[in-house]
PDB file of N, CA and C in Angstrom:
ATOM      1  N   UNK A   1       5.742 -20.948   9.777  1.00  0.00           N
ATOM      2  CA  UNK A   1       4.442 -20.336   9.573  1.00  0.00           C
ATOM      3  C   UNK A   1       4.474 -18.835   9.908  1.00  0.00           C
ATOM      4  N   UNK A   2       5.095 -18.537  11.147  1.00  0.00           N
ATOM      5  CA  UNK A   2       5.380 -17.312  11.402  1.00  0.00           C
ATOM      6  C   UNK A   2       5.955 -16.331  10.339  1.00  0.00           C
ATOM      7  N   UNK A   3       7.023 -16.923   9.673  1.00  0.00           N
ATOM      8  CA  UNK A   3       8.002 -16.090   8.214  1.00  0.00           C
ATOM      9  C   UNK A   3       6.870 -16.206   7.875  1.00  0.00           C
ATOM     10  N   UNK A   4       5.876 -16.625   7.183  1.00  0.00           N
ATOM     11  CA  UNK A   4       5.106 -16.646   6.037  1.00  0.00           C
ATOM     12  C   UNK A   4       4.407 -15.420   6.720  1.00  0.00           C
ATOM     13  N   UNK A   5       3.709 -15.264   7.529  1.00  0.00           N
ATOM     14  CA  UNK A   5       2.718 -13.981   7.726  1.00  0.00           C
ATOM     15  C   UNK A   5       3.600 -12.813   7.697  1.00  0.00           C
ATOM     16  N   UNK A   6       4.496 -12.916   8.123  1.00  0.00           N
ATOM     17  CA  UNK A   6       5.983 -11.491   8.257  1.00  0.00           C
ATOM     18  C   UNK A   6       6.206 -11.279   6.426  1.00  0.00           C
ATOM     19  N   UNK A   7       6.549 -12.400   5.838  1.00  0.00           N
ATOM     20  CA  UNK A   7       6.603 -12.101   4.508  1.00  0.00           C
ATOM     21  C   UNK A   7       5.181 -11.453   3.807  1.00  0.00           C
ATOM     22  N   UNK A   8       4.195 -11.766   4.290  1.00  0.00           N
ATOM     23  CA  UNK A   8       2.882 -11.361   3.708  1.00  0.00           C
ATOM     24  C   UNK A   8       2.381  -9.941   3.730  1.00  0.00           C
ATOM     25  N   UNK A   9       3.111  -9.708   5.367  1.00  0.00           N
ATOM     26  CA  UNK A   9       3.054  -8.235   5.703  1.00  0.00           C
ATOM     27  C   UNK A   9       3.846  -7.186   4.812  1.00  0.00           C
ATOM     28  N   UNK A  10       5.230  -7.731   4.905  1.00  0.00           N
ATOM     29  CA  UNK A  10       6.136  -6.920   3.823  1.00  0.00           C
ATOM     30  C   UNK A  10       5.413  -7.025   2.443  1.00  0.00           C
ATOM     31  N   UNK A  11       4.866  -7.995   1.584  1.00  0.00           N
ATOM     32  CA  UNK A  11       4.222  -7.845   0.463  1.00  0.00           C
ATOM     33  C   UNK A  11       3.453  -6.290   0.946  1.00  0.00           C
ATOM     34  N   UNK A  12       2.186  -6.686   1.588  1.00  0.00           N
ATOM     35  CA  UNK A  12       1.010  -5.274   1.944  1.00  0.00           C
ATOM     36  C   UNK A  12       1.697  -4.354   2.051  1.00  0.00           C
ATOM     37  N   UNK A  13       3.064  -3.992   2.885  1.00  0.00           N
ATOM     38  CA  UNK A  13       3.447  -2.682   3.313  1.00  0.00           C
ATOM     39  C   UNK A  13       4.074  -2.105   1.597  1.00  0.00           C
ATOM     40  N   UNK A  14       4.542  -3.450   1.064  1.00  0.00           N
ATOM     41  CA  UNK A  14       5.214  -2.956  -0.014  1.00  0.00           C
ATOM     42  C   UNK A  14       4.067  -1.919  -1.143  1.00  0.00           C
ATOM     43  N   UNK A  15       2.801  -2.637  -0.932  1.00  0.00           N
ATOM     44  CA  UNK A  15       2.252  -2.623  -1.965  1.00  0.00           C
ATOM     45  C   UNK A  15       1.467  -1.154  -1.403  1.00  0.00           C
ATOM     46  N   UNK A  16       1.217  -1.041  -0.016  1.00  0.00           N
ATOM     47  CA  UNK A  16       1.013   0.104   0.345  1.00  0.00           C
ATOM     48  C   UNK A  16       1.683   1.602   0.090  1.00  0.00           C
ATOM     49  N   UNK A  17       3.372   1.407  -0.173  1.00  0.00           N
ATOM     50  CA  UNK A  17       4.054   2.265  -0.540  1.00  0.00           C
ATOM     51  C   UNK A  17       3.848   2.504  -1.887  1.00  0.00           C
ATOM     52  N   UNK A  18       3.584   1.409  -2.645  1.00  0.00           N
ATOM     53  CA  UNK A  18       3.699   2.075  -4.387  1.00  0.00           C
ATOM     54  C   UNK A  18       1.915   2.947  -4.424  1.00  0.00           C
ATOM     55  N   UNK A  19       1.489   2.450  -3.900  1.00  0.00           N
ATOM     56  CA  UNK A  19      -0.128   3.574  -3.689  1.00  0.00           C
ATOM     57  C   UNK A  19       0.057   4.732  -3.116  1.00  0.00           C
ATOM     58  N   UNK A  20       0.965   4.810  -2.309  1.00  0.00           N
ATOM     59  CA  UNK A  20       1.418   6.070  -1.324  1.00  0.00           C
ATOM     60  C   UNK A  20       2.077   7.060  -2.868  1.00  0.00           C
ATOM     61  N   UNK A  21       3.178   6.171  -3.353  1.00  0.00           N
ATOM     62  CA  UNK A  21       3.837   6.723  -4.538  1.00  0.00           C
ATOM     63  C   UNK A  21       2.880   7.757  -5.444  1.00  0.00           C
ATOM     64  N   UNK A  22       2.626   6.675  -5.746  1.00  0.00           N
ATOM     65  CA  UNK A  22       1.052   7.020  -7.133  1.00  0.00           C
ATOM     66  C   UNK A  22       0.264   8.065  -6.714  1.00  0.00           C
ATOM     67  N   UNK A  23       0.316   8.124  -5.345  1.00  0.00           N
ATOM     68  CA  UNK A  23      -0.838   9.296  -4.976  1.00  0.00           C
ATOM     69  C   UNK A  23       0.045  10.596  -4.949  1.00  0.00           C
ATOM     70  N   UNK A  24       1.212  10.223  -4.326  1.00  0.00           N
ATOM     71  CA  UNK A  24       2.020  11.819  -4.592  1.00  0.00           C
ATOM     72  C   UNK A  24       2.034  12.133  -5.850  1.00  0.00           C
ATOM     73  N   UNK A  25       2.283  11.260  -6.706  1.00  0.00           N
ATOM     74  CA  UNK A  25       2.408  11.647  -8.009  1.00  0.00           C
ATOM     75  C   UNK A  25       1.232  11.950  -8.724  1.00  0.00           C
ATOM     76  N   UNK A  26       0.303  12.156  -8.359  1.00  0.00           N
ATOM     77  CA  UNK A  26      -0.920  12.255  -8.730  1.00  0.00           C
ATOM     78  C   UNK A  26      -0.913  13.425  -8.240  1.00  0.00           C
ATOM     79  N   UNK A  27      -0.721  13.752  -7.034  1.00  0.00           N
ATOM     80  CA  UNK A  27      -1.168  15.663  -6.286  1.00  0.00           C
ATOM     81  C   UNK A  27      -0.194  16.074  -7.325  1.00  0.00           C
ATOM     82  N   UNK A  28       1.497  15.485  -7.710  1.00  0.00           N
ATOM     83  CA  UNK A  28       2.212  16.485  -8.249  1.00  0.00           C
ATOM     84  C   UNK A  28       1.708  17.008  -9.899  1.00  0.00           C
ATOM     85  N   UNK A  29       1.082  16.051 -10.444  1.00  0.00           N
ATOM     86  CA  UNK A  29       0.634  16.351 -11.762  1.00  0.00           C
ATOM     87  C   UNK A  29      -0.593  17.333 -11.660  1.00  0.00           C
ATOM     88  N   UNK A  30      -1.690  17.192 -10.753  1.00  0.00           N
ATOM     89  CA  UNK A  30      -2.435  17.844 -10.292  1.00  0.00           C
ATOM     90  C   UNK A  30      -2.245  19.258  -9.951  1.00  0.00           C
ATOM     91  N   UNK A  31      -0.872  19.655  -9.384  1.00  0.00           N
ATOM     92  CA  UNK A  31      -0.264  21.042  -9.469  1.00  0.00           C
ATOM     93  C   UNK A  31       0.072  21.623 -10.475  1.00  0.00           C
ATOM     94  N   UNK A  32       1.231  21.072 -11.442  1.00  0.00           N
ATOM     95  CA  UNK A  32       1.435  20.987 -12.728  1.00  0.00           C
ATOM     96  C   UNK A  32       0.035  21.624 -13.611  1.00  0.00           C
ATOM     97  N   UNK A  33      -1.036  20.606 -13.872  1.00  0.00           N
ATOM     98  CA  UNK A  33      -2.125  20.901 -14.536  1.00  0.00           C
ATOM     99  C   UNK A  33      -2.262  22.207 -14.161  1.00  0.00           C
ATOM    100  N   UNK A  34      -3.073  22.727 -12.808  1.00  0.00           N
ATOM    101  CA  UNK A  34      -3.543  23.971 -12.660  1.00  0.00           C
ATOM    102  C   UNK A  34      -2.922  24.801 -12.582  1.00  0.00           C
ATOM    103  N   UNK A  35      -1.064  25.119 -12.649  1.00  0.00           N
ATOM    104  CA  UNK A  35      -0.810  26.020 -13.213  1.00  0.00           C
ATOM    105  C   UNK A  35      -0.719  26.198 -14.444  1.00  0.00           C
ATOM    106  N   UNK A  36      -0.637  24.960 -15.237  1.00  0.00           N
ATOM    107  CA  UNK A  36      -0.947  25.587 -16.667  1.00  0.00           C
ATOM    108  C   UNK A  36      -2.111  26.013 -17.218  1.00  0.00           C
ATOM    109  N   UNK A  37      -2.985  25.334 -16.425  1.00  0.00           N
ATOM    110  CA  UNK A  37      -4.689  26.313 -16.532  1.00  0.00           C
ATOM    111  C   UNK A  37      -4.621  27.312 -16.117  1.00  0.00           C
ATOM    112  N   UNK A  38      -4.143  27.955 -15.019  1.00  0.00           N
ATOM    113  CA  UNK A  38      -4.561  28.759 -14.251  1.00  0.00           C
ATOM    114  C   UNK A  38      -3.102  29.678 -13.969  1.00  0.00           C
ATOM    115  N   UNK A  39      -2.263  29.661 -14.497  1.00  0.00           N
ATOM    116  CA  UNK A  39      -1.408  29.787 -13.857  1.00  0.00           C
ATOM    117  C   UNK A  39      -1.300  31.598 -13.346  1.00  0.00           C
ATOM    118  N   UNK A  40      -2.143  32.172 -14.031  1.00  0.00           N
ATOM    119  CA  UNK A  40      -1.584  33.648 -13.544  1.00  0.00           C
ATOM    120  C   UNK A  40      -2.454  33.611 -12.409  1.00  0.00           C
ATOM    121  N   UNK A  41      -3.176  32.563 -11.532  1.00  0.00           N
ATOM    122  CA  UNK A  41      -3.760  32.780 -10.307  1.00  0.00           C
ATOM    123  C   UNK A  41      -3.306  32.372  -9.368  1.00  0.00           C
ATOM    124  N   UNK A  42      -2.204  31.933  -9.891  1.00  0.00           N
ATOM    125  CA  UNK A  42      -0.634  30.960  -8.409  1.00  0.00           C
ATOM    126  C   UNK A  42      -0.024  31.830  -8.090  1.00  0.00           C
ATOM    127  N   UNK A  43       0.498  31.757  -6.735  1.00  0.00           N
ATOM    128  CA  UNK A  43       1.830  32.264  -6.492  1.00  0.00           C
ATOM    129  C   UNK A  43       2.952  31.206  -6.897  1.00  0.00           C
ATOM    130  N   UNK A  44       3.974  31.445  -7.694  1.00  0.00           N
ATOM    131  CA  UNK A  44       4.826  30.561  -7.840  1.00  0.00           C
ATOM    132  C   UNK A  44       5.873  30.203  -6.788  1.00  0.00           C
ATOM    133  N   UNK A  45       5.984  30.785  -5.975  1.00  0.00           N
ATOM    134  CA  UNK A  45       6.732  30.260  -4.916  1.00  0.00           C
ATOM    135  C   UNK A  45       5.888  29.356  -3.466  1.00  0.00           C
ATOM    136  N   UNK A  46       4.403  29.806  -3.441  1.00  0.00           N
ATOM    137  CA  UNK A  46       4.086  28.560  -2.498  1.00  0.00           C
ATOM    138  C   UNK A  46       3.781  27.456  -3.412  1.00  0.00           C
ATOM    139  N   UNK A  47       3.519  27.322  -4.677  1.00  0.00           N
ATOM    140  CA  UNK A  47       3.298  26.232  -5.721  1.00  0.00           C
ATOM    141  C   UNK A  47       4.746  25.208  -5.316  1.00  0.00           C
ATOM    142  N   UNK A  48       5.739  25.861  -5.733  1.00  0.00           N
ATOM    143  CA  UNK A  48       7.035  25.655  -5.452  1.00  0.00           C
ATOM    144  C   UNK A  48       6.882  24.606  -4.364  1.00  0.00           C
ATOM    145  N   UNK A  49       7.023  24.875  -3.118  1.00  0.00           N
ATOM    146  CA  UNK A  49       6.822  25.037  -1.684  1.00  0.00           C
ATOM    147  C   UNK A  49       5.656  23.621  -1.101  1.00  0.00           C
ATOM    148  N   UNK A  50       4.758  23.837  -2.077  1.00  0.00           N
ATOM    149  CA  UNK A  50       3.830  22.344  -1.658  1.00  0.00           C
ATOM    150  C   UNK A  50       4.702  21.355  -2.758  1.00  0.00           C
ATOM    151  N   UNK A  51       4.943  21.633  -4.148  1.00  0.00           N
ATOM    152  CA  UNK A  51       5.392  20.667  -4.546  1.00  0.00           C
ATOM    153  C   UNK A  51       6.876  20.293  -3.867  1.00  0.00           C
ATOM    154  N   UNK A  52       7.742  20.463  -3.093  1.00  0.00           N
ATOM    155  CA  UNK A  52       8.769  20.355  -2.584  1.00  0.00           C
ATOM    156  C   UNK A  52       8.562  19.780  -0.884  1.00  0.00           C
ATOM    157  N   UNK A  53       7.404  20.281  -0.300  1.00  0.00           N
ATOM    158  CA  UNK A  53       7.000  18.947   0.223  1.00  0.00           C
ATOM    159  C   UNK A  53       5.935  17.815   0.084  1.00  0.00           C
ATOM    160  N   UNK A  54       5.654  18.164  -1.369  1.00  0.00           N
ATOM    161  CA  UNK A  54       4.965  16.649  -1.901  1.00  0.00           C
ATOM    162  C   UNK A  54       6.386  15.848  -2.202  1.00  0.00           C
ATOM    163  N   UNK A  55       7.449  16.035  -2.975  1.00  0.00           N
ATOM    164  CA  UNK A  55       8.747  15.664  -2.937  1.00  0.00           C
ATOM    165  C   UNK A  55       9.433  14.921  -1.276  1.00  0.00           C
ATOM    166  N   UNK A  56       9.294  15.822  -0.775  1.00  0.00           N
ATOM    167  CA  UNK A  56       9.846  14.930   0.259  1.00  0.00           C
ATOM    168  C   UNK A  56       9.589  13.892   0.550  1.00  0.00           C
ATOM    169  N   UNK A  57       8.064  13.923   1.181  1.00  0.00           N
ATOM    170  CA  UNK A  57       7.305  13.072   1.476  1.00  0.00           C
ATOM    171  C   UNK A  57       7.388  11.718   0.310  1.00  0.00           C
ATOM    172  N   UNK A  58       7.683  12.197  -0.751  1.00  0.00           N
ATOM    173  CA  UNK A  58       7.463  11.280  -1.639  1.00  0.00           C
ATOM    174  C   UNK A  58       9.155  10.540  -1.016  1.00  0.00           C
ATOM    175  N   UNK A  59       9.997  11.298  -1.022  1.00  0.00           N
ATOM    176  CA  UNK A  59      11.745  10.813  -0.410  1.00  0.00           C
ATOM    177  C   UNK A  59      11.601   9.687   0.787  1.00  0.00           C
ATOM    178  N   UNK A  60      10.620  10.109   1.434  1.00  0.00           N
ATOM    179  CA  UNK A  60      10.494   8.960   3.205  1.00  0.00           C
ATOM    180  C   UNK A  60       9.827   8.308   2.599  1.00  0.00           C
ATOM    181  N   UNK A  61       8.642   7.733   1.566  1.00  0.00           N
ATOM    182  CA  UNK A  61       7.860   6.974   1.091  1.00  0.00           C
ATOM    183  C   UNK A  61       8.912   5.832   0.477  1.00  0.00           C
ATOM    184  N   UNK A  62       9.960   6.338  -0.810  1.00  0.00           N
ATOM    185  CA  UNK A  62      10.805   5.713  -0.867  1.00  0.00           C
ATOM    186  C   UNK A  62      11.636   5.118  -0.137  1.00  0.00           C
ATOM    187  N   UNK A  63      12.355   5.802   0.606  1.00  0.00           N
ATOM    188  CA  UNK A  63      13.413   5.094   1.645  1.00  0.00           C
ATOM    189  C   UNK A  63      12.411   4.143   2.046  1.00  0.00           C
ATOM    190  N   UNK A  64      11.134   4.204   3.088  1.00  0.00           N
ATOM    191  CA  UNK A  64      10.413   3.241   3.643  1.00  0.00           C
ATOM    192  C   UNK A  64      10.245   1.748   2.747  1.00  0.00           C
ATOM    193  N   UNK A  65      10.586   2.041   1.377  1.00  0.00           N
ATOM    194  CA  UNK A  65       9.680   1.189   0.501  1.00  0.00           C
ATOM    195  C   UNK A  65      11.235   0.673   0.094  1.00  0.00           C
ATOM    196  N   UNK A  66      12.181   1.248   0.024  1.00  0.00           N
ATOM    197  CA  UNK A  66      13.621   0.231   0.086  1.00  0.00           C
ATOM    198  C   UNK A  66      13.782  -1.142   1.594  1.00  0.00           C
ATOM    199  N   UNK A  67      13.605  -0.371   2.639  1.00  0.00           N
ATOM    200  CA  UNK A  67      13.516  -0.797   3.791  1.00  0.00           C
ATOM    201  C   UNK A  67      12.668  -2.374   3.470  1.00  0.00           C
ATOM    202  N   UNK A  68      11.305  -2.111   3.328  1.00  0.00           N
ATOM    203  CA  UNK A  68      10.623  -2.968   3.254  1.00  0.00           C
ATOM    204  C   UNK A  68      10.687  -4.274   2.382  1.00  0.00           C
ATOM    205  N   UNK A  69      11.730  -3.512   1.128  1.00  0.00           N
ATOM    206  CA  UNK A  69      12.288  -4.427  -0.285  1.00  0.00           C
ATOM    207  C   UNK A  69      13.457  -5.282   0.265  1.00  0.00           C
ATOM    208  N   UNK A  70      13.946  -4.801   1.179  1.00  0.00           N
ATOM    209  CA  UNK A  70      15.521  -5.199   1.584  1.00  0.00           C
ATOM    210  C   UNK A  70      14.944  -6.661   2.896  1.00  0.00           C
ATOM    211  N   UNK A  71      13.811  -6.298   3.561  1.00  0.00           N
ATOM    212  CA  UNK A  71      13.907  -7.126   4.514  1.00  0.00           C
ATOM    213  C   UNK A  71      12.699  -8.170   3.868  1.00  0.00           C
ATOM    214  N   UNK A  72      11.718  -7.950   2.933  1.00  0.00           N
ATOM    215  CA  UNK A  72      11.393  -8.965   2.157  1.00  0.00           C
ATOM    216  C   UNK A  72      12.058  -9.951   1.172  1.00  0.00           C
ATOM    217  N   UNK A  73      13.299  -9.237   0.319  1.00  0.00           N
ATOM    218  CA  UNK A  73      14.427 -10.459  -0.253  1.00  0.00           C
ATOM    219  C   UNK A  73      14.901 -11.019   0.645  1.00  0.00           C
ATOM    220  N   UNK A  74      15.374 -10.392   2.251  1.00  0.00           N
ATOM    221  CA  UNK A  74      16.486 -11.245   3.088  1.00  0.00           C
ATOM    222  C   UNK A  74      15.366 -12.454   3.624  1.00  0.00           C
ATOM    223  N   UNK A  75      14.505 -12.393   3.816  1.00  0.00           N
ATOM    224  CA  UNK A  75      13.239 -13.078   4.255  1.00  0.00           C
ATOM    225  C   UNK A  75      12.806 -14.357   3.070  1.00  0.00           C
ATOM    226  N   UNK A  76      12.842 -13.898   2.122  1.00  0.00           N
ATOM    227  CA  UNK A  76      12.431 -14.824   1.252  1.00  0.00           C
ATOM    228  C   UNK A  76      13.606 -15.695   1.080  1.00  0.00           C
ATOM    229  N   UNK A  77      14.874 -15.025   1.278  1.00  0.00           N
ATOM    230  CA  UNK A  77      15.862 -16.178   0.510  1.00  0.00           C
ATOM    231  C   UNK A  77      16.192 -16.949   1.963  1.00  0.00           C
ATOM    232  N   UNK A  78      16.024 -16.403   2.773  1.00  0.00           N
ATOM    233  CA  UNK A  78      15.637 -17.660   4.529  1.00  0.00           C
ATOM    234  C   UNK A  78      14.703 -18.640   4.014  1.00  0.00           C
ATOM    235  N   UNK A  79      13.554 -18.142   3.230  1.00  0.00           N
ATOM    236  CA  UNK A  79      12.778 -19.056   3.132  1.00  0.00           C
ATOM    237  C   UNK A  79      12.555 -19.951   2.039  1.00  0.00           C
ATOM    238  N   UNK A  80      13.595 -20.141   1.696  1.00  0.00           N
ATOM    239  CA  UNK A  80      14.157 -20.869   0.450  1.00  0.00           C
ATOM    240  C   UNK A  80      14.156 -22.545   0.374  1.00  0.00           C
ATOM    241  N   UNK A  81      13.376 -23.354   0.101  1.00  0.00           N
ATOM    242  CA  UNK A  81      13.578 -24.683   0.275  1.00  0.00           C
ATOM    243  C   UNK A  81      14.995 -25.413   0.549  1.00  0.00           C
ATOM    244  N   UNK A  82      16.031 -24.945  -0.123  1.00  0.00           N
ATOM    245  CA  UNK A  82      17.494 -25.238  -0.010  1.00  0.00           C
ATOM    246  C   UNK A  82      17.706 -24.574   1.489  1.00  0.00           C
ATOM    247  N   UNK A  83      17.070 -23.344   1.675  1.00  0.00           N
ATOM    248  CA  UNK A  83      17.810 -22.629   2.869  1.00  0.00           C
ATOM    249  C   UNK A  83      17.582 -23.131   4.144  1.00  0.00           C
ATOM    250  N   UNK A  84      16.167 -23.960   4.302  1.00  0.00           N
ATOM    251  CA  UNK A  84      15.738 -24.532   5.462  1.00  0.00           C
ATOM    252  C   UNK A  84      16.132 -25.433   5.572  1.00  0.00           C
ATOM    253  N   UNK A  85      16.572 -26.228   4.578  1.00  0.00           N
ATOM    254  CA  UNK A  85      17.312 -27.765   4.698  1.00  0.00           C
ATOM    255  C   UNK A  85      18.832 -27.576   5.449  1.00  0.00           C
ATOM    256  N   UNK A  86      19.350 -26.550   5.148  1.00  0.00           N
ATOM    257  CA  UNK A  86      20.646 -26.410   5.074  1.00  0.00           C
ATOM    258  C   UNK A  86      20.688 -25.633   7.239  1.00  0.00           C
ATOM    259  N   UNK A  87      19.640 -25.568   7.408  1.00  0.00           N
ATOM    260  CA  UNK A  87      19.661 -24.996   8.621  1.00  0.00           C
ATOM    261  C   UNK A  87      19.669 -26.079   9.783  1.00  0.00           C
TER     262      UNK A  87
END
């Protein structure tokens, strides 16, 4: 019963990261847009500069969201009808 809520959590965290995703990617298009609207009112190097740490951030979002992928398959295949028998 315990695996099952631990697996449930990794689902949420998972599903929390692809929203985390979507939203960086959303500020980054959002930059994108207004310099092509606007662009002679940017500086192109702090434009640069936020999108490069919207990038990062987006880099630890990923890694976190491998993390979370890696210990939800090892979890699920524990919780494998064959796997509990065999224990």
């Amino acid at each position: 019963m315990e695996n099952m809520k631990t697996y449930y959590r990794y689902v949420e965290q998972e599903d929390s990261c692809y929203k985390q995703l979507a939203t960086l990617e959303q500020c980054q298009n959002a930059v994108f847009d207004h310099i092509y609207r606007y662009g002679e009112i940017f500086d192109k190097l702090t434009a640069e500069q936020v999108l490069l740490a919207v990038h990062q951030q987006e880099d630890k979002v990923r890694l976190e969201l491998l993390h979370v992928r890696l210990e939800k398959a090892s979890l699920a295949f524990a919780l494998r009808p064959n796997q509990m028998e065999a224990d």
